[in-house]
Structures are given as C-alpha cells and as structure tokens.
N, C-alpha and C. Protein backbone atom coordinates (compact mmCIF):
# COMPACT_ATOMS: atom_id res chain seq x y z
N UNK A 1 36.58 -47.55 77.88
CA UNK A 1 35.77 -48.52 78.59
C UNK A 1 36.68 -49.53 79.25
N UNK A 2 36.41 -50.04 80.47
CA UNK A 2 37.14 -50.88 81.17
C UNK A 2 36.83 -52.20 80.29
N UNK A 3 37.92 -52.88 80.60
CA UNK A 3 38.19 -54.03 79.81
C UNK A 3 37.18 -55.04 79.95
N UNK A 4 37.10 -55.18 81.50
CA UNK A 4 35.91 -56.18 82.19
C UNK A 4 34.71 -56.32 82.01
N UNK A 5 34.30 -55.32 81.93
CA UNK A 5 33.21 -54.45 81.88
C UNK A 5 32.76 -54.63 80.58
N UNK A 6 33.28 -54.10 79.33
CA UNK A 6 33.10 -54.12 78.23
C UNK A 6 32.99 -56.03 77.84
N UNK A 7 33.61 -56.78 78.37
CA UNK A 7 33.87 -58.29 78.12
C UNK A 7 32.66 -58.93 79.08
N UNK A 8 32.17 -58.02 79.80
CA UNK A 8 30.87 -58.58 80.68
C UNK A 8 29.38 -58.65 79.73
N UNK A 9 29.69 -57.33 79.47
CA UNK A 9 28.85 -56.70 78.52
C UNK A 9 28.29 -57.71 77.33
N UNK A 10 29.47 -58.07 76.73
CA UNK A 10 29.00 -58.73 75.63
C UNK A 10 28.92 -60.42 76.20
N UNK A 11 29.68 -60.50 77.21
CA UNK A 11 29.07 -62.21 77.29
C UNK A 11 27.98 -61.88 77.93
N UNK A 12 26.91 -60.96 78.38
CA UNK A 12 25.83 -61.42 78.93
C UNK A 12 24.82 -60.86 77.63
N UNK A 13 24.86 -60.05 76.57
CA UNK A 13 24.52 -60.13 75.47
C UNK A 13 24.10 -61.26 74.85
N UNK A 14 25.59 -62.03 74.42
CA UNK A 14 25.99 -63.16 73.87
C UNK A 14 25.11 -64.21 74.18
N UNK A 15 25.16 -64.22 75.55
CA UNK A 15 24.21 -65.44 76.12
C UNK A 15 22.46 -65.02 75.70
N UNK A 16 22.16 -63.78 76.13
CA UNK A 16 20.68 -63.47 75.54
C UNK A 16 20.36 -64.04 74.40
N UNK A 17 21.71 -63.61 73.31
CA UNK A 17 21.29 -63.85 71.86
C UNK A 17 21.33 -65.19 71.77
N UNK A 18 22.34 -66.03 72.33
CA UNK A 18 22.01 -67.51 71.99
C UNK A 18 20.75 -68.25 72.68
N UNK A 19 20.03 -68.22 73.45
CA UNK A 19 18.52 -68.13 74.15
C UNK A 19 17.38 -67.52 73.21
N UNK A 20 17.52 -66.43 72.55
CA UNK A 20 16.73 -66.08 71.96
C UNK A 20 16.80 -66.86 69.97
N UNK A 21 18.14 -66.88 69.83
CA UNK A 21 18.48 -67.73 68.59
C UNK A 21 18.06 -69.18 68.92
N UNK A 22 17.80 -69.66 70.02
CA UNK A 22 17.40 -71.01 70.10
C UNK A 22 16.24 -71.25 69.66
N UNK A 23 15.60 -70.00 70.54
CA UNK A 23 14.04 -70.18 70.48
C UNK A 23 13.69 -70.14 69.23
N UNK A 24 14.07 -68.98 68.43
CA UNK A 24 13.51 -68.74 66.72
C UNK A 24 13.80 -70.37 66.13
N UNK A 25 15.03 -70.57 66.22
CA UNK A 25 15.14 -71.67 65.58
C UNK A 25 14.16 -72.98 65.56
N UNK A 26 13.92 -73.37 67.10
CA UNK A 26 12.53 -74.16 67.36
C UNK A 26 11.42 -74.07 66.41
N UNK A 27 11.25 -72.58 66.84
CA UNK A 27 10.01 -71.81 65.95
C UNK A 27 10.30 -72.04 64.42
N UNK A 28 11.63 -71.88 63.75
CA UNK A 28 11.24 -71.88 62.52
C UNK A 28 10.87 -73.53 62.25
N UNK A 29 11.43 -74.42 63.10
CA UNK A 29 10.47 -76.33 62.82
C UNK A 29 9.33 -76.26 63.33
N UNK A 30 9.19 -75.44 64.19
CA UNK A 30 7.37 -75.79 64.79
C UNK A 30 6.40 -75.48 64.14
N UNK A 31 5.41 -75.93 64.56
CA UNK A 31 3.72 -75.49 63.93
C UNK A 31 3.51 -74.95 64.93
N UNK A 32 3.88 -74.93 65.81
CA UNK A 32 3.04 -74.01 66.97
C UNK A 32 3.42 -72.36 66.80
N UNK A 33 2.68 -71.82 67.25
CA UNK A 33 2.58 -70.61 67.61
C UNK A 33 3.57 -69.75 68.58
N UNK A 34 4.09 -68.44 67.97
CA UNK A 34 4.79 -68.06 69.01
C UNK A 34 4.18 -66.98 69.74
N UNK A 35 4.60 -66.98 71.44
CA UNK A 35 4.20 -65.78 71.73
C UNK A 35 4.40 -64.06 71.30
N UNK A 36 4.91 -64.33 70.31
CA UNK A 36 5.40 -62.77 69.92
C UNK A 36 4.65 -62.63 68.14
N UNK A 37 3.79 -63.65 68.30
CA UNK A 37 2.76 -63.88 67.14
C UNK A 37 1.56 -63.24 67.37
N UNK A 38 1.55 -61.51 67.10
CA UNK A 38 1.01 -61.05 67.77
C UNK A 38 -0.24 -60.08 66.72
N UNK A 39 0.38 -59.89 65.60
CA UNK A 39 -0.82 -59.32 64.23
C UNK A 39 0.25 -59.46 62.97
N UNK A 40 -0.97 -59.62 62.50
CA UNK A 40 -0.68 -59.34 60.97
C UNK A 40 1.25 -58.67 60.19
N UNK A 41 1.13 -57.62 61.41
CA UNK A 41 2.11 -56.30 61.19
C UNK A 41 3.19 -56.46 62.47
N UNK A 42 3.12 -57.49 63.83
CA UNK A 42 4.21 -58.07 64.23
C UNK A 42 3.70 -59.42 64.93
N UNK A 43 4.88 -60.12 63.83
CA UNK A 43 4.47 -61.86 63.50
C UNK A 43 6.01 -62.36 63.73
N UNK A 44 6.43 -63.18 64.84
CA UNK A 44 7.85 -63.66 64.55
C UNK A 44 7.69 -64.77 63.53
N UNK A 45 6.40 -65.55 63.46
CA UNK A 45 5.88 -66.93 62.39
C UNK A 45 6.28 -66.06 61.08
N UNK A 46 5.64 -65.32 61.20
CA UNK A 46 5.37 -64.95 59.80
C UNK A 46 7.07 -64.95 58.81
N UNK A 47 8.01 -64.02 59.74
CA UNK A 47 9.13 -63.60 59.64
C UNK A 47 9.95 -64.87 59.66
N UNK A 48 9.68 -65.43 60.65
CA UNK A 48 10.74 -66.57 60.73
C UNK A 48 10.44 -67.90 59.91
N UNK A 49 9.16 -67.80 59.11
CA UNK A 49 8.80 -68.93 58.50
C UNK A 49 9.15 -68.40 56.65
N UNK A 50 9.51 -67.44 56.56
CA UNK A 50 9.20 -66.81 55.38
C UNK A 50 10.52 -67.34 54.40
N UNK A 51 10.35 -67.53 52.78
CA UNK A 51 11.63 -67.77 52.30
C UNK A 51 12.95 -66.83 52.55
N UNK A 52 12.72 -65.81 53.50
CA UNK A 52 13.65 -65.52 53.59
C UNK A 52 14.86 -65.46 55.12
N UNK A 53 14.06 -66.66 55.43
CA UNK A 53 14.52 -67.07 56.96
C UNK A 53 15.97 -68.08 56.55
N UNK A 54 15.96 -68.38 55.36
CA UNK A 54 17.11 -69.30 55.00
C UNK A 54 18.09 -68.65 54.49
N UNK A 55 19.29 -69.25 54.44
CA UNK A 55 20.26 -68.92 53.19
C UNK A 55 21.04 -70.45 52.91
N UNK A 56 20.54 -70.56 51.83
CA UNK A 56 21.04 -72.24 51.46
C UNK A 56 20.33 -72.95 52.02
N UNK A 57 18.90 -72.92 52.03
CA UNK A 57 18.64 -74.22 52.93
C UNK A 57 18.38 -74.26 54.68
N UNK A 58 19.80 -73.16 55.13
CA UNK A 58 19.70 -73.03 56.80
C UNK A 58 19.61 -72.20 57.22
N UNK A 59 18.23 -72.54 58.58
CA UNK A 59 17.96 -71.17 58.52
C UNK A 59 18.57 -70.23 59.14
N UNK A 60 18.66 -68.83 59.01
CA UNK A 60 19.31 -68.13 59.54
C UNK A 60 19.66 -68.10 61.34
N UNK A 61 18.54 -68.55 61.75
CA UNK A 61 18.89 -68.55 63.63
C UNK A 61 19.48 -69.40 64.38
N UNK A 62 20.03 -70.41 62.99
CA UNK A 62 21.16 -71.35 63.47
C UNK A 62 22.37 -70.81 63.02
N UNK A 63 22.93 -69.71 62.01
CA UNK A 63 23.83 -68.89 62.12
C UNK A 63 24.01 -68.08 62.98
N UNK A 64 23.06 -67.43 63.59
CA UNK A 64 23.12 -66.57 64.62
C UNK A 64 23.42 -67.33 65.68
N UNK A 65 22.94 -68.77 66.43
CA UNK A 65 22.76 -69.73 67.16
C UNK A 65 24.36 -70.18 67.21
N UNK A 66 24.83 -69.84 66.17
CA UNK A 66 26.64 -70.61 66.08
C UNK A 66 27.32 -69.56 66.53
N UNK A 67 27.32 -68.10 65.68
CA UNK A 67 28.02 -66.96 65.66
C UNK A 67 27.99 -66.87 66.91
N UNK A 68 26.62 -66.76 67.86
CA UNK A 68 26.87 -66.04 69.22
C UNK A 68 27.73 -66.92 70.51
N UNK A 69 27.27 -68.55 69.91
CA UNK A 69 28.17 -69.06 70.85
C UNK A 69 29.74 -68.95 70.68
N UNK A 70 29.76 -68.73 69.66
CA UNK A 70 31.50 -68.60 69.25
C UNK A 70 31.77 -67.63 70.16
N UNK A 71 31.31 -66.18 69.55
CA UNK A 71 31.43 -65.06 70.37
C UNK A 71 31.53 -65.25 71.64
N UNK A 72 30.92 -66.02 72.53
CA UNK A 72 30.29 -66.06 73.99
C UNK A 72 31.76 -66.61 74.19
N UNK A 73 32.20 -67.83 74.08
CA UNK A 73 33.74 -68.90 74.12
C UNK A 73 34.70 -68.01 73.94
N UNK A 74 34.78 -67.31 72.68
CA UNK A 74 36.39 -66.65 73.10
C UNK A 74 36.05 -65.22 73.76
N UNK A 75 34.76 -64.73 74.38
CA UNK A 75 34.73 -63.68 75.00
C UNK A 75 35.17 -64.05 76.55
N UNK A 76 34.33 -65.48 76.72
CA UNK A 76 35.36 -66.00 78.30
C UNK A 76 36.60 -66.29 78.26
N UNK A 77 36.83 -66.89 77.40
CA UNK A 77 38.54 -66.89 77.10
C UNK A 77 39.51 -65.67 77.25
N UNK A 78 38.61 -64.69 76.31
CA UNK A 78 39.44 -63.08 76.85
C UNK A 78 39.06 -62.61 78.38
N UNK A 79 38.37 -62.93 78.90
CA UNK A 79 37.80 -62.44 80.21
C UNK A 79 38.79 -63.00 81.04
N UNK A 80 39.36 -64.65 81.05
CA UNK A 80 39.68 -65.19 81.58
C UNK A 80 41.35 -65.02 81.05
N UNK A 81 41.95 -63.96 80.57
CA UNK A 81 43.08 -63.42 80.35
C UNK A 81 43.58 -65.25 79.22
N UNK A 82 43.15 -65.69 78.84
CA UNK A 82 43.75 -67.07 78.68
C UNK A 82 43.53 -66.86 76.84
N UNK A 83 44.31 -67.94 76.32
CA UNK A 83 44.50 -67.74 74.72
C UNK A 83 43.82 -69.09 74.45
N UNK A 84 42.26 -68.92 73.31
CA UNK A 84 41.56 -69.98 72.47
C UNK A 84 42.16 -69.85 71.27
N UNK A 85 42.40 -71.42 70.74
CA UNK A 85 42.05 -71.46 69.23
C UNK A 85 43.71 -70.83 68.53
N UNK A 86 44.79 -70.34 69.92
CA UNK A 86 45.74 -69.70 69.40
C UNK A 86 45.37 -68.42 69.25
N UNK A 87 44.10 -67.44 69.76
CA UNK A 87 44.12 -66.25 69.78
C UNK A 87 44.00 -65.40 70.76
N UNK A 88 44.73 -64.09 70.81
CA UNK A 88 45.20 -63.68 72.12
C UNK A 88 44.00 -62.02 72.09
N UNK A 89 44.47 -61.58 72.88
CA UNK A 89 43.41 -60.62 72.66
C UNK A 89 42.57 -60.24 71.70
N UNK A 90 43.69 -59.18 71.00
CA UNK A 90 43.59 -58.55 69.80
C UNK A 90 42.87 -59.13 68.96
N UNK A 91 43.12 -60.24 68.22
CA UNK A 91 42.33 -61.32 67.78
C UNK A 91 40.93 -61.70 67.91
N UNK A 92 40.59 -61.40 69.38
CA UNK A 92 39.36 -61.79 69.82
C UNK A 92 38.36 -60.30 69.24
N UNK A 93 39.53 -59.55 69.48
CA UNK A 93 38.41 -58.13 69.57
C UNK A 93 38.20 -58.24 68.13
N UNK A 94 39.35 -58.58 67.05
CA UNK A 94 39.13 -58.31 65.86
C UNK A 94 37.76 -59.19 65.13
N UNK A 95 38.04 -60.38 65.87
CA UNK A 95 36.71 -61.48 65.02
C UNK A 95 35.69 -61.09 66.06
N UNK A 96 35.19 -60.49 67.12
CA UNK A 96 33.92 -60.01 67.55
C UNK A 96 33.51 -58.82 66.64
N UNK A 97 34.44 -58.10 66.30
CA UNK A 97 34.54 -57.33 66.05
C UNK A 97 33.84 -57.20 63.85
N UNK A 98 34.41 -58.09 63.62
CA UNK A 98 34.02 -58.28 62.05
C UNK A 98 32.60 -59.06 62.06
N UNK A 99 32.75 -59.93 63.05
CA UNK A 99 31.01 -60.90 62.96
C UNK A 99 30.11 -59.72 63.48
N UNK A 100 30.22 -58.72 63.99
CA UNK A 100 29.02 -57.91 64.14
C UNK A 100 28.98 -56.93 63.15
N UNK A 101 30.10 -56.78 62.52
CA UNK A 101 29.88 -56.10 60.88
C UNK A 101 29.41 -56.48 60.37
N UNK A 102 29.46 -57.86 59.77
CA UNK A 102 28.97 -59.17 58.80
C UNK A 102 27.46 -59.06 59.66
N UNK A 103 27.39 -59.45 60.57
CA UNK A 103 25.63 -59.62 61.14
C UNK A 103 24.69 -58.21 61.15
N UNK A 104 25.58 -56.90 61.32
CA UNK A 104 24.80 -55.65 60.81
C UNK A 104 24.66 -55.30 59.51
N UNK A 105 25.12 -55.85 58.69
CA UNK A 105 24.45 -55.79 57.06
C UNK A 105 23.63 -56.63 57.21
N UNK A 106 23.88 -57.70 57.33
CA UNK A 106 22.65 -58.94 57.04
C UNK A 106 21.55 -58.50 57.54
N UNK A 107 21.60 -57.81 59.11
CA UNK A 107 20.66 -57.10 59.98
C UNK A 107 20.16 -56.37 58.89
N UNK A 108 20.21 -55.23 58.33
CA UNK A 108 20.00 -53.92 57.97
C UNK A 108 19.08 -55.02 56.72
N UNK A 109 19.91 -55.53 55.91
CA UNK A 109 19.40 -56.30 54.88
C UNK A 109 17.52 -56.91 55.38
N UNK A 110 17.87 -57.67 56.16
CA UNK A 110 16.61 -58.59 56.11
C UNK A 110 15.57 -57.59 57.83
N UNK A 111 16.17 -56.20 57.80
CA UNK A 111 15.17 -55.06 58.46
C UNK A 111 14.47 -54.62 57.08
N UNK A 112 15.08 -54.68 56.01
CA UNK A 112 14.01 -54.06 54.40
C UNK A 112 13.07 -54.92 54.09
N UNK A 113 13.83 -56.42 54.43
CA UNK A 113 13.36 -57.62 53.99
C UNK A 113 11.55 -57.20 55.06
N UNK A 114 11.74 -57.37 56.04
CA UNK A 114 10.16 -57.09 56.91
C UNK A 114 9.58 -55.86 56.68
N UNK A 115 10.13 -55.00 56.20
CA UNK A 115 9.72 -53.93 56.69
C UNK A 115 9.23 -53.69 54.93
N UNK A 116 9.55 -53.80 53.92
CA UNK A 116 8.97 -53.71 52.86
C UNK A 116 8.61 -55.01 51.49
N UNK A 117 8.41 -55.91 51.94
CA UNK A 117 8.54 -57.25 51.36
C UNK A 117 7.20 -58.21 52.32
N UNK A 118 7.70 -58.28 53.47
CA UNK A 118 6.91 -59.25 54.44
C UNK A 118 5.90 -58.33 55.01
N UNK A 119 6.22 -57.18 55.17
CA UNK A 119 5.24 -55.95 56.02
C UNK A 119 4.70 -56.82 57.36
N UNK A 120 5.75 -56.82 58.06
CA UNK A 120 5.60 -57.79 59.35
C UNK A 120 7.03 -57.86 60.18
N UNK A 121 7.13 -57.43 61.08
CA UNK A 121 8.30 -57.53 62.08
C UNK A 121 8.42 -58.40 63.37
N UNK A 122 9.61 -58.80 63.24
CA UNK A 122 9.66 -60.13 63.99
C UNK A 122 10.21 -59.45 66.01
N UNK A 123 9.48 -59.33 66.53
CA UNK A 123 10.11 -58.94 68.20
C UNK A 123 11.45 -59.73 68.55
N UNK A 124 11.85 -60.52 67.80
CA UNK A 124 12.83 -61.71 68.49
C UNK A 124 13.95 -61.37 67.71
N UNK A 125 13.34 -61.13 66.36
CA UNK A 125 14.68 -60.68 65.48
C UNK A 125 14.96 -58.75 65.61
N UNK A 126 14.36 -58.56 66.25
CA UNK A 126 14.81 -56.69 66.77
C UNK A 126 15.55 -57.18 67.57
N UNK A 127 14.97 -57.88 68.63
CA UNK A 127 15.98 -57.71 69.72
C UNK A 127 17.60 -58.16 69.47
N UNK A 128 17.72 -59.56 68.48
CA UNK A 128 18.55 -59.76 68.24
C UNK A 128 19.59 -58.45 67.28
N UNK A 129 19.09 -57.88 66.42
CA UNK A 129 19.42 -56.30 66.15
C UNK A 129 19.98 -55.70 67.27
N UNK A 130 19.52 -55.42 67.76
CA UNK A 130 20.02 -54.37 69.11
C UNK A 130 20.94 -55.17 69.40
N UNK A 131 20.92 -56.81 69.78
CA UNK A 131 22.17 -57.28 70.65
C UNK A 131 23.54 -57.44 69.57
N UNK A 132 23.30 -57.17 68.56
CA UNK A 132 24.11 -56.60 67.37
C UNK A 132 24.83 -55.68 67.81
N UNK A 133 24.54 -54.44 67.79
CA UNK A 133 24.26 -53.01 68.21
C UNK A 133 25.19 -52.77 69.07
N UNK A 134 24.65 -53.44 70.60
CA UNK A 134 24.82 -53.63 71.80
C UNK A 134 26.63 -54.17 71.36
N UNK A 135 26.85 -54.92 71.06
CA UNK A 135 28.07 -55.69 71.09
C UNK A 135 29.30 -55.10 70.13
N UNK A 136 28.09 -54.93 68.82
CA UNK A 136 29.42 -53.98 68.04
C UNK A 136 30.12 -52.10 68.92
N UNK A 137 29.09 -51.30 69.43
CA UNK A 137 29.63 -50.73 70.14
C UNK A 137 30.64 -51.08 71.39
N UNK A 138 30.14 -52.10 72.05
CA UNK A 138 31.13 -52.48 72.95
C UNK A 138 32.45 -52.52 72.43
N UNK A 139 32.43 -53.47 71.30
CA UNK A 139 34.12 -53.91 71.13
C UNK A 139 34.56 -52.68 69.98
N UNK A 140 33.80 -51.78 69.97
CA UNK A 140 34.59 -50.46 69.10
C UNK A 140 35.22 -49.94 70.48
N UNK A 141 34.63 -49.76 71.46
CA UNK A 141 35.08 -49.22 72.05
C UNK A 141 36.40 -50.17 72.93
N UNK A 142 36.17 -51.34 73.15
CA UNK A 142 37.37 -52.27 73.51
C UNK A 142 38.45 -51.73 72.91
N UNK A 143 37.85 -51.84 71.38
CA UNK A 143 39.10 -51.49 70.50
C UNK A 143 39.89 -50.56 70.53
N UNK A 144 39.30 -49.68 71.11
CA UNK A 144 39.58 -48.25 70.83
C UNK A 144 40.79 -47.62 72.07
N UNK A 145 40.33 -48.47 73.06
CA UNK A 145 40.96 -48.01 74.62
C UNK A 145 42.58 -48.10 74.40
N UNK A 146 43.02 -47.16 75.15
CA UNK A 146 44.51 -47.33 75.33
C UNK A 146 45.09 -47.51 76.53
C-alpha cells in the first residue's frame, strides 16, 4: 500500500471516529434522545448509558475521544514526513498500530457485552468497530510494505 494513501486513510477514519466519539460522549451526559435510538434491540441510550459504558468512572467515548485524536496528530505528523513527541515513522506505525489491538479486544469484549448481556446494539459503537478494523488493516499493511 502506498504510504499516502494508507496515512490518508486513517486520518480521514480518525477524524470520523473523533466526531462520532464526541457525539456518544454528549449522549452518555444527556437526557435527550439519540437518533440512532431506534428499538428495544438497537438503542445507542441504552448501550451508551449502561454500567458498562465506563471503566473507572470514565466513560469509554472519552477514551476513544483521546485515542483517536492522538492517532489523528501523529498520523499528520507522519503524513507531513516530520517527527512528534520524538517519533519518527516506525514509531508511529507501531503505536497506531498497538492502540487498534488494545481497542479490538475491548471492541470484541463489549460486542458480547450488547450482544448477550444488554441484548441491544449501539449504531455509533459498530461504526466505531469498523473504524477499528478500517485502521488496524491499514497500518498492517503500512507495516508490512517494503
């Protein structure tokens, strides 16, 4: 995969997921209603309000809300051939590269969590899945290029 390309890829990901991590987050302080509050069996309220929207206290779519902007910063940084934080490529690919490991268990984890516990699936948190997905393939394949 071209370098660019693959680094396009995930900052326009990146940016989805932090837009969509905003919104949940709102949602998990609001009383209002979301549009993707849609039955019983797909509820982002339901999902995103549930004890298992936290870990410690915070809720999860402000981890996601941090992780992706990180991601997004040193993905322009690599785009922009330039070194963040003291890290040069390699580096970048490696920590995009482990936070979408770390976020596809958690993923997989709290997909059992809805799917046999809450019996209710969240549209906002799939998509964020896929942009998981979406990103960890990319930088396997970054990784991979010679």
């Amino acid at each position: 995969m071209n370098k660019k390309r693959g680094l396009i890829i995930i900052l326009i990901s990146s940016l989805i997921a932090i837009f969509t991590s905003t919104y949940l987050l709102y949602l998990h302080y609001s009383d209002t209603s979301s549009f993707c509050d849609i039955s019983q069996g797909l509820s982002c309220d339901i999902v995103n309000r549930s004890l298992y929207s936290e870990i410690f206290g915070i809720p999860i779519a402000l981890f996601a809300l941090i992780t992706f902007y990180f991601i997004n910063v040193i993905t322009m940084a690599a785009l922009q051939n330039k070194k963040i934080f003291g890290l040069n490529e390699k580096n970048i690919f490696d920590i995009i590269y482990w936070l979408m490991i770390i976020g596809l268990l958690l993923a997989l984890y709290l997909i059992y969590i809805e799917a046999f516990v809450l019996y209710s699936v969240c549209l906002l948190c799939v998509l964020l899945d896929i942009i998981i997905l979406i990103i960890l393939i990319t930088i396997i394949k970054l990784r991979g290029r010679k």
